[in-house]
C-alpha atoms as a PDB file:
ATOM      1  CA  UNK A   1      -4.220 -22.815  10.539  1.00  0.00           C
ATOM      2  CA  UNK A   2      -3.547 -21.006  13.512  1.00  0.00           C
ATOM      3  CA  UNK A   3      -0.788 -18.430  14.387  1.00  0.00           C
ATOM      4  CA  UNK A   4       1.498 -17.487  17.550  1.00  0.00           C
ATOM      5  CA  UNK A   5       0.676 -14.522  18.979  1.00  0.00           C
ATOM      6  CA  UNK A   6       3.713 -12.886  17.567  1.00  0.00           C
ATOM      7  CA  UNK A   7       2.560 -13.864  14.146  1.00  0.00           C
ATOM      8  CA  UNK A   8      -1.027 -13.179  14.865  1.00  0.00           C
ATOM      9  CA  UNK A   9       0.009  -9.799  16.001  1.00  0.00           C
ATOM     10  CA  UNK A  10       2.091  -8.893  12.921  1.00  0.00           C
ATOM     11  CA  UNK A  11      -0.708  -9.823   9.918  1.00  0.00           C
ATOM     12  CA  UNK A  12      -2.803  -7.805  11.896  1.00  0.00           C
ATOM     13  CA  UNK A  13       0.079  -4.836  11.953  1.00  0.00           C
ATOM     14  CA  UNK A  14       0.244  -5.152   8.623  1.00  0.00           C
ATOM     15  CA  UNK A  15      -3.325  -5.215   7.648  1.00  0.00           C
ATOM     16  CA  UNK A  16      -4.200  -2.150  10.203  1.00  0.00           C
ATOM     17  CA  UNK A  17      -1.521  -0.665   8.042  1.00  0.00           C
ATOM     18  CA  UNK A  18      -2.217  -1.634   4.194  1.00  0.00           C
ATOM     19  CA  UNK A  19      -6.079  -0.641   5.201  1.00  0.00           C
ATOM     20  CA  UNK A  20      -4.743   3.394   6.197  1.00  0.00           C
ATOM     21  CA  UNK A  21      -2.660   3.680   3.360  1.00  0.00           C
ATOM     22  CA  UNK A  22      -5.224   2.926   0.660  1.00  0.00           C
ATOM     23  CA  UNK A  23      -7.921   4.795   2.982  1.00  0.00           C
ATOM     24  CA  UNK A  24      -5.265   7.536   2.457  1.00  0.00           C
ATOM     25  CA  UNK A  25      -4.503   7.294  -1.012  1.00  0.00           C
ATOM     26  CA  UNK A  26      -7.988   7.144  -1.726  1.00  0.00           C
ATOM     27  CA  UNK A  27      -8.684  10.489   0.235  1.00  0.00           C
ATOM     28  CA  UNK A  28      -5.652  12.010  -1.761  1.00  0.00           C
ATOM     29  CA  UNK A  29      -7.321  11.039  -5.041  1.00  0.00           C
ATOM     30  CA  UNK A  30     -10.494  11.979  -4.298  1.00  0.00           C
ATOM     31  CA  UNK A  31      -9.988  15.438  -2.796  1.00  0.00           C
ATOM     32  CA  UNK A  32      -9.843  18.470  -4.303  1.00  0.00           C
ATOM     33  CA  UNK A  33      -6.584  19.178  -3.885  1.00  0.00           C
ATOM     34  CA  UNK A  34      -3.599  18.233  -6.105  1.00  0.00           C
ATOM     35  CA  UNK A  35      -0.511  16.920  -3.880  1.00  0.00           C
ATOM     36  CA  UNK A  36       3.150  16.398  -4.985  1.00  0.00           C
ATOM     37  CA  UNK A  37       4.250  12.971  -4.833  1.00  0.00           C
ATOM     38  CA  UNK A  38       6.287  14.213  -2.230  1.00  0.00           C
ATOM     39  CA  UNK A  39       3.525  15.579  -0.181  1.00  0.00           C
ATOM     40  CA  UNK A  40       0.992  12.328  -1.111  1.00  0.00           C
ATOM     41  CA  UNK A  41       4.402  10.149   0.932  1.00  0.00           C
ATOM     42  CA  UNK A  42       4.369  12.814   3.796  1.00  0.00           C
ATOM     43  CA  UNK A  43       0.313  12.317   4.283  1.00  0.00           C
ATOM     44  CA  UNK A  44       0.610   9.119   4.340  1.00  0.00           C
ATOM     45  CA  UNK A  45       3.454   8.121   6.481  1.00  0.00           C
ATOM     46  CA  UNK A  46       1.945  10.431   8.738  1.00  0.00           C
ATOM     47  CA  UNK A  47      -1.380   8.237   8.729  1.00  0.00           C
ATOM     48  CA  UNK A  48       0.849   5.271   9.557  1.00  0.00           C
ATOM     49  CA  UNK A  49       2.786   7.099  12.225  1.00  0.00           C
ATOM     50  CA  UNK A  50      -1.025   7.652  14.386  1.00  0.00           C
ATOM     51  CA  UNK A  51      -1.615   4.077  13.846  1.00  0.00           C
ATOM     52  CA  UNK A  52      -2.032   3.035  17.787  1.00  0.00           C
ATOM     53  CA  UNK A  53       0.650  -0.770  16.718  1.00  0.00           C
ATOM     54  CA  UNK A  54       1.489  -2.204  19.999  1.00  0.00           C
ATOM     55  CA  UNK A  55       5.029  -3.928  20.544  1.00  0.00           C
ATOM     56  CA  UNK A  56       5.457  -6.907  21.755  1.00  0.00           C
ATOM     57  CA  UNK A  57       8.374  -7.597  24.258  1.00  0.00           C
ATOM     58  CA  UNK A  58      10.045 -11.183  23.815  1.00  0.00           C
ATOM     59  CA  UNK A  59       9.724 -13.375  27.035  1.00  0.00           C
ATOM     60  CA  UNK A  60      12.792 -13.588  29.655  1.00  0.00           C
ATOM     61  CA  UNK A  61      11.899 -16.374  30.934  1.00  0.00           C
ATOM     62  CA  UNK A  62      12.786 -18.519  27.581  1.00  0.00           C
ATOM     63  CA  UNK A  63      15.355 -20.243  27.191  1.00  0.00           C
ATOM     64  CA  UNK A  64      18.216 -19.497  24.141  1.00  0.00           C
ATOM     65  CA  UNK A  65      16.679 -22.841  22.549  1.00  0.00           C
ATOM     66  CA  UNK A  66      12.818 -22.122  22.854  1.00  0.00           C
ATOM     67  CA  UNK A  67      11.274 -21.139  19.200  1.00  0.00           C
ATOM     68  CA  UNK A  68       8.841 -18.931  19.560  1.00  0.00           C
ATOM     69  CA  UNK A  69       7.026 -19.575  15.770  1.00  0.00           C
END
Protein backbone atom coordinates (compact mmCIF):
# COMPACT_ATOMS: atom_id res chain seq x y z
CA UNK A 1 0.00 0.00 0.00
CA UNK A 2 1.38 3.16 -0.82
CA UNK A 3 0.40 6.75 0.25
CA UNK A 4 0.21 10.40 -1.41
CA UNK A 5 2.58 12.54 -0.25
CA UNK A 6 0.04 14.42 1.74
CA UNK A 7 -0.83 11.23 3.49
CA UNK A 8 2.69 10.05 3.67
CA UNK A 9 3.54 13.31 5.23
CA UNK A 10 0.82 13.26 7.92
CA UNK A 11 1.51 9.43 9.51
CA UNK A 12 4.82 10.60 9.68
CA UNK A 13 3.53 14.03 11.60
CA UNK A 14 1.84 12.03 13.69
CA UNK A 15 4.35 9.44 14.52
CA UNK A 16 7.28 12.25 14.97
CA UNK A 17 4.67 13.41 17.39
CA UNK A 18 3.23 10.25 19.43
CA UNK A 19 7.22 9.26 19.64
CA UNK A 20 8.00 13.00 21.75
CA UNK A 21 5.16 12.72 23.82
CA UNK A 22 5.84 9.29 25.31
CA UNK A 23 9.75 10.23 25.17
CA UNK A 24 8.31 13.07 27.35
CA UNK A 25 6.10 11.37 29.56
CA UNK A 26 8.62 8.92 30.14
CA UNK A 27 11.24 11.67 31.19
CA UNK A 28 8.42 13.14 33.50
CA UNK A 29 8.04 9.75 35.20
CA UNK A 30 11.32 8.97 35.52
CA UNK A 31 12.80 12.19 36.91
CA UNK A 32 13.12 13.23 40.11
CA UNK A 33 10.86 15.72 40.15
CA UNK A 34 7.09 15.55 40.87
CA UNK A 35 5.02 17.76 38.21
CA UNK A 36 1.33 18.86 38.41
CA UNK A 37 -0.75 17.50 35.80
CA UNK A 38 -0.86 20.87 34.76
CA UNK A 39 2.80 21.32 34.45
CA UNK A 40 3.32 17.42 32.92
CA UNK A 41 0.60 19.18 29.75
CA UNK A 42 2.82 22.40 29.65
CA UNK A 43 6.20 20.11 29.18
CA UNK A 44 4.83 18.38 26.84
CA UNK A 45 3.04 20.59 24.48
CA UNK A 46 6.10 22.43 24.63
CA UNK A 47 8.05 19.24 23.25
CA UNK A 48 5.50 19.17 20.44
CA UNK A 49 5.71 22.88 19.77
CA UNK A 50 9.99 22.31 18.86
CA UNK A 51 8.96 19.52 16.72
CA UNK A 52 10.63 20.91 13.24
CA UNK A 53 6.58 19.51 11.13
CA UNK A 54 6.78 20.99 7.77
CA UNK A 55 3.47 22.24 5.97
CA UNK A 56 2.56 21.38 2.98
CA UNK A 57 0.98 24.02 0.58
CA UNK A 58 -1.89 22.55 -1.76
CA UNK A 59 -1.02 22.89 -5.56
CA UNK A 60 -2.50 25.97 -7.71
CA UNK A 61 -2.22 24.52 -10.54
CA UNK A 62 -5.17 21.81 -9.77
CA UNK A 63 -8.08 21.99 -10.87
CA UNK A 64 -11.50 22.30 -8.36
CA UNK A 65 -12.12 18.52 -9.55
CA UNK A 66 -8.53 16.97 -9.04
CA UNK A 67 -8.48 14.61 -5.70
CA UNK A 68 -5.52 14.79 -4.25
CA UNK A 69 -5.88 11.22 -1.96
Amino acid sequence: MSFCEHCAGQRFDRAQVLRTLRNTRRRLRDGPDIYSAVEALDDAIQAVRELEIPHLEPLDEMGDDTVIH
